[in-house]
C-alpha atoms as a PDB file:
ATOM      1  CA  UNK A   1       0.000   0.000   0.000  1.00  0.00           C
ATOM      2  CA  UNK A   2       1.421   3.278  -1.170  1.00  0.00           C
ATOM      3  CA  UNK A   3       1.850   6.211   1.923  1.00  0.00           C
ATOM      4  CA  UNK A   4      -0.781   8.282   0.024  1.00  0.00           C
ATOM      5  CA  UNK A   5      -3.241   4.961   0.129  1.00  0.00           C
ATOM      6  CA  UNK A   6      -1.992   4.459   3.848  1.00  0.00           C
ATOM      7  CA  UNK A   7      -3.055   8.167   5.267  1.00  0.00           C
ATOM      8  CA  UNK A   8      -6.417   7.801   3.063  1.00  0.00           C
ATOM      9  CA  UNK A   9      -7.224   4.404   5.174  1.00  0.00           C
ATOM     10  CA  UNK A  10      -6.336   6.272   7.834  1.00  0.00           C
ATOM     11  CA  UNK A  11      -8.955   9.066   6.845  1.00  0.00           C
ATOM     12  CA  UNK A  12     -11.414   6.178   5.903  1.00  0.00           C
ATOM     13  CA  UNK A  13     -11.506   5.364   9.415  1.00  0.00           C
ATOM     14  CA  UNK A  14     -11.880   8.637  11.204  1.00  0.00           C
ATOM     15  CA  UNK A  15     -14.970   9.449   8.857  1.00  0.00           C
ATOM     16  CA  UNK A  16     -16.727   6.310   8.549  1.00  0.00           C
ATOM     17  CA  UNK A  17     -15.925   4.231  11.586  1.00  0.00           C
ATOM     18  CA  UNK A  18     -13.921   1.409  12.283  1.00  0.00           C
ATOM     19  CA  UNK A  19     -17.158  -0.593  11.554  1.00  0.00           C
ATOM     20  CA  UNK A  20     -17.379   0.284   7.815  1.00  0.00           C
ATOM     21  CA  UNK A  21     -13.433   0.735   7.247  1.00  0.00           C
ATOM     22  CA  UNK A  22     -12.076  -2.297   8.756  1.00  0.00           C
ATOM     23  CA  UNK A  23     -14.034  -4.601   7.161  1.00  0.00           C
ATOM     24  CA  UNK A  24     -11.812  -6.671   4.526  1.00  0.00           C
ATOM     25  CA  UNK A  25     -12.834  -6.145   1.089  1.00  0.00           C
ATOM     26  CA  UNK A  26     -13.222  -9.155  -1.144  1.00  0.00           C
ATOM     27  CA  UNK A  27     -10.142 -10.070  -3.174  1.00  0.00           C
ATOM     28  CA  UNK A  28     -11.432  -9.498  -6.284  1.00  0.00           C
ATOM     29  CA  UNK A  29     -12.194  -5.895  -5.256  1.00  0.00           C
ATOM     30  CA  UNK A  30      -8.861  -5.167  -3.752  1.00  0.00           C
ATOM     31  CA  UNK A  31      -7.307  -2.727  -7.003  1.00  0.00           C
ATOM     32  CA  UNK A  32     -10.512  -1.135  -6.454  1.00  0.00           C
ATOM     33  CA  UNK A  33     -10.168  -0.819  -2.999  1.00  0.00           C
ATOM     34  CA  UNK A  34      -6.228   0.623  -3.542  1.00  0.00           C
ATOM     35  CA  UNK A  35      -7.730   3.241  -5.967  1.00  0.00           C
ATOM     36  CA  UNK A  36     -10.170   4.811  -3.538  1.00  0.00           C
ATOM     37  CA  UNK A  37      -8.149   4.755  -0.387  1.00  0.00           C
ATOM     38  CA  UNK A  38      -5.004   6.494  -2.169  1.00  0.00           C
ATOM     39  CA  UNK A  39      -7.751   9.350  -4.992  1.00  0.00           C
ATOM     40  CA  UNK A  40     -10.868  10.078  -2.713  1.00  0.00           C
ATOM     41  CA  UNK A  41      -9.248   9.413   0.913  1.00  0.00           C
ATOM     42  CA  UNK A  42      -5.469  10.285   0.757  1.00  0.00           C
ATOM     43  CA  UNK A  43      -5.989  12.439  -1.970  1.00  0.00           C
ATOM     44  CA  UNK A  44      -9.165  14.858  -1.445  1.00  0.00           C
ATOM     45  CA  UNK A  45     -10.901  14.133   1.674  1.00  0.00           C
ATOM     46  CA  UNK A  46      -7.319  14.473   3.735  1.00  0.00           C
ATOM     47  CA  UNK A  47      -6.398  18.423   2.011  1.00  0.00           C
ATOM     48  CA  UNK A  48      -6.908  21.265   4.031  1.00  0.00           C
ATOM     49  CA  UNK A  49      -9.372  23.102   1.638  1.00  0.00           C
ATOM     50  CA  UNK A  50     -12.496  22.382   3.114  1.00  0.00           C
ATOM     51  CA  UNK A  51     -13.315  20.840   6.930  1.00  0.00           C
ATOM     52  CA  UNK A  52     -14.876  17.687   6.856  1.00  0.00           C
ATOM     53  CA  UNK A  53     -18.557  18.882   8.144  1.00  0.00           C
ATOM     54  CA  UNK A  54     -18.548  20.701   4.587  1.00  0.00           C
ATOM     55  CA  UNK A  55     -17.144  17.461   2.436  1.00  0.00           C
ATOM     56  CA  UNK A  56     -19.883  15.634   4.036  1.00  0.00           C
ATOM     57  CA  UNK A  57     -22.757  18.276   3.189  1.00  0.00           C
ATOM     58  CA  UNK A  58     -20.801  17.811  -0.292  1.00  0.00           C
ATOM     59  CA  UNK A  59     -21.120  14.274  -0.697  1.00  0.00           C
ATOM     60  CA  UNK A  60     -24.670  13.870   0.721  1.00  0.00           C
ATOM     61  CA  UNK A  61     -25.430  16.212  -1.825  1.00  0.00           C
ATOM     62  CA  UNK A  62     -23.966  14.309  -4.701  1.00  0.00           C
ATOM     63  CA  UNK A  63     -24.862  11.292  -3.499  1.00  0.00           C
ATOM     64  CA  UNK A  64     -28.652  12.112  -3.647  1.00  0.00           C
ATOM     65  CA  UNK A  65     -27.905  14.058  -6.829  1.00  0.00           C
ATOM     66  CA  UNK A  66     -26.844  10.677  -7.956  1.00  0.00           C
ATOM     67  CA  UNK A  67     -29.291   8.558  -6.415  1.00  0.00           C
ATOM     68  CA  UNK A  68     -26.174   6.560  -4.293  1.00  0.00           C
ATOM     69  CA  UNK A  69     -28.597   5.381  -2.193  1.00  0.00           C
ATOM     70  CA  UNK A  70     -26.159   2.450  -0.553  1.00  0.00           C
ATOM     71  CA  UNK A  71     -23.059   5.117  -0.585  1.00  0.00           C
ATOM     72  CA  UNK A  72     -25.651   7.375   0.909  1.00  0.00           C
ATOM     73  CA  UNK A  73     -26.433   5.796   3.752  1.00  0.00           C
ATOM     74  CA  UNK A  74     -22.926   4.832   4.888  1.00  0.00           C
ATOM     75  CA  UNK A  75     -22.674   8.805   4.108  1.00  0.00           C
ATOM     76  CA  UNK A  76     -25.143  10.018   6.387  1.00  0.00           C
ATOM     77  CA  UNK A  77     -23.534   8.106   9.017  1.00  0.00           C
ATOM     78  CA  UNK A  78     -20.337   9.747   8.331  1.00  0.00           C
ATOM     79  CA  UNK A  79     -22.015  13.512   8.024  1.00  0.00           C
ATOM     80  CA  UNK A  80     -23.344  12.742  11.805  1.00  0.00           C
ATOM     81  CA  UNK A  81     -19.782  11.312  12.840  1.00  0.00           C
ATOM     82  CA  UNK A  82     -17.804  14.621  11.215  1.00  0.00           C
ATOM     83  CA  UNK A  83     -20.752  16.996  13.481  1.00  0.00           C
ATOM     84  CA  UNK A  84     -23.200  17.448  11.063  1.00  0.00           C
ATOM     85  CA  UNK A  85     -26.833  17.629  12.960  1.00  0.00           C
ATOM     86  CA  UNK A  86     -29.821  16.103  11.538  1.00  0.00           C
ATOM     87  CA  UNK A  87     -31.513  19.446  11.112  1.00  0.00           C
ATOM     88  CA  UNK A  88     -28.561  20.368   8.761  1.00  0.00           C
ATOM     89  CA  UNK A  89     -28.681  16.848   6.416  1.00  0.00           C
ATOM     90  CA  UNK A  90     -32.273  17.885   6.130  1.00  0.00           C
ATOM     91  CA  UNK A  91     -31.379  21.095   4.487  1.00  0.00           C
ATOM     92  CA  UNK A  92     -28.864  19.432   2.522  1.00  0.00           C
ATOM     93  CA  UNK A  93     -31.140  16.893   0.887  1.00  0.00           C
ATOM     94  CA  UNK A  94     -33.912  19.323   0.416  1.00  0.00           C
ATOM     95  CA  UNK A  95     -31.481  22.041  -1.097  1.00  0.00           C
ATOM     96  CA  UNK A  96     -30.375  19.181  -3.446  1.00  0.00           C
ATOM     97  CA  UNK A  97     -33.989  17.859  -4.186  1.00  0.00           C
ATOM     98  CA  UNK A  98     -34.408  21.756  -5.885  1.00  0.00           C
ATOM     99  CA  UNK A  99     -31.589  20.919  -8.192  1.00  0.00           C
ATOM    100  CA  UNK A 100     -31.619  16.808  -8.383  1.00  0.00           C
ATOM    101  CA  UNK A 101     -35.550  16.055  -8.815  1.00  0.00           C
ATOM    102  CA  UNK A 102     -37.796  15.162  -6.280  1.00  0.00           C
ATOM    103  CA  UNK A 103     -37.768  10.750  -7.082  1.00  0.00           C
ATOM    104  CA  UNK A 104     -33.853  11.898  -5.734  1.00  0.00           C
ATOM    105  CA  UNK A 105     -34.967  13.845  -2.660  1.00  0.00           C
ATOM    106  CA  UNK A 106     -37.550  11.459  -1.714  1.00  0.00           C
ATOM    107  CA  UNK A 107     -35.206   8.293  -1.892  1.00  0.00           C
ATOM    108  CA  UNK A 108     -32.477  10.349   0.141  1.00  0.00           C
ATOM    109  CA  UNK A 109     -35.002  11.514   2.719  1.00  0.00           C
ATOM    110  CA  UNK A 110     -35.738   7.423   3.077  1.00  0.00           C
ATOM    111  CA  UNK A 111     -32.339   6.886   3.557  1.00  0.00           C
ATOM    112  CA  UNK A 112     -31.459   9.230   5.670  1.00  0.00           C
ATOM    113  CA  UNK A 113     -34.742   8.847   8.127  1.00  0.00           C
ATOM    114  CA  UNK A 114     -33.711   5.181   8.475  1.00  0.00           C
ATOM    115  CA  UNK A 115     -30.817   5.898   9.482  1.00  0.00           C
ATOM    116  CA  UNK A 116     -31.013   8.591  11.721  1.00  0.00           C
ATOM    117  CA  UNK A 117     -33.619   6.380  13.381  1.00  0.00           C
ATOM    118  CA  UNK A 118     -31.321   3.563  13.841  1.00  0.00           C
ATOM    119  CA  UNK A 119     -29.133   5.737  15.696  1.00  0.00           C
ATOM    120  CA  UNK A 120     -31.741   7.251  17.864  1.00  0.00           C
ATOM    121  CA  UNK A 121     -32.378   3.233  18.701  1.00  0.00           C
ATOM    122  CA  UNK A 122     -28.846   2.770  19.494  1.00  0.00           C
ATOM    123  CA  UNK A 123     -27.914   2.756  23.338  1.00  0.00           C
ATOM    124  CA  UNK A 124     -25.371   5.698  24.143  1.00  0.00           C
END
């Protein structure tokens, strides 16, 4: 693993949990897997541009844009993780549903309210 691909694991973890980033990916995806961890972890969400509540608002709002829905979720998670409330992921999916469509608005707002439920249900 290159240093670049090392500090983007690294970043991986801090944003998504050692739940989602420890989990071994299947051999087959491994390049994949390389690519990721060293371009969108090492490379952009580790520079000093933007904090990480505002790359989160970023990628929900892709991610719906998109209609991500399984990237989403693990996204939302994140977005709560890096301090962004609830309240605020709201915003960001309904700002987005102006621009992405309401079919994407209404499957992030799914998303998004199952998950935020789940971790109302989980024990503190």
């Amino acid at each position: 693993m290159s240093d670049v691909a090392a500090r983007g694991a690294a970043v991986r973890r801090e944003v998504l949990g050692p739940d989602r980033a420890d989990r071994p990916p299947e051999p087959f995806a491994e390049p994949f897997r390389e690519w990721v961890l060293e371009a969108a972890w090492g490379r952009v969400w580790d520079r000093p541009g933007l904090d990480r509540r505002t790359r989160s608002c970023v990628t929900l709002a892709v991610l719906t844009a998109l209609r991500c829905t399984d990237e989403l979720e693990m996204h939302v998670e994140a977005a709560l993780r890096n301090g962004v409330t609830p309240d605020e992921i709201a915003e960001v999916l309904l700002h987005t549903t102006v621009y992405a469509g309401a079919p994407a608005g209404n499957a992030a707002f799914a998303v998004a309210s199952r998950v935020l439920s789940a971790q109302e249900e989980r024990p503190a």
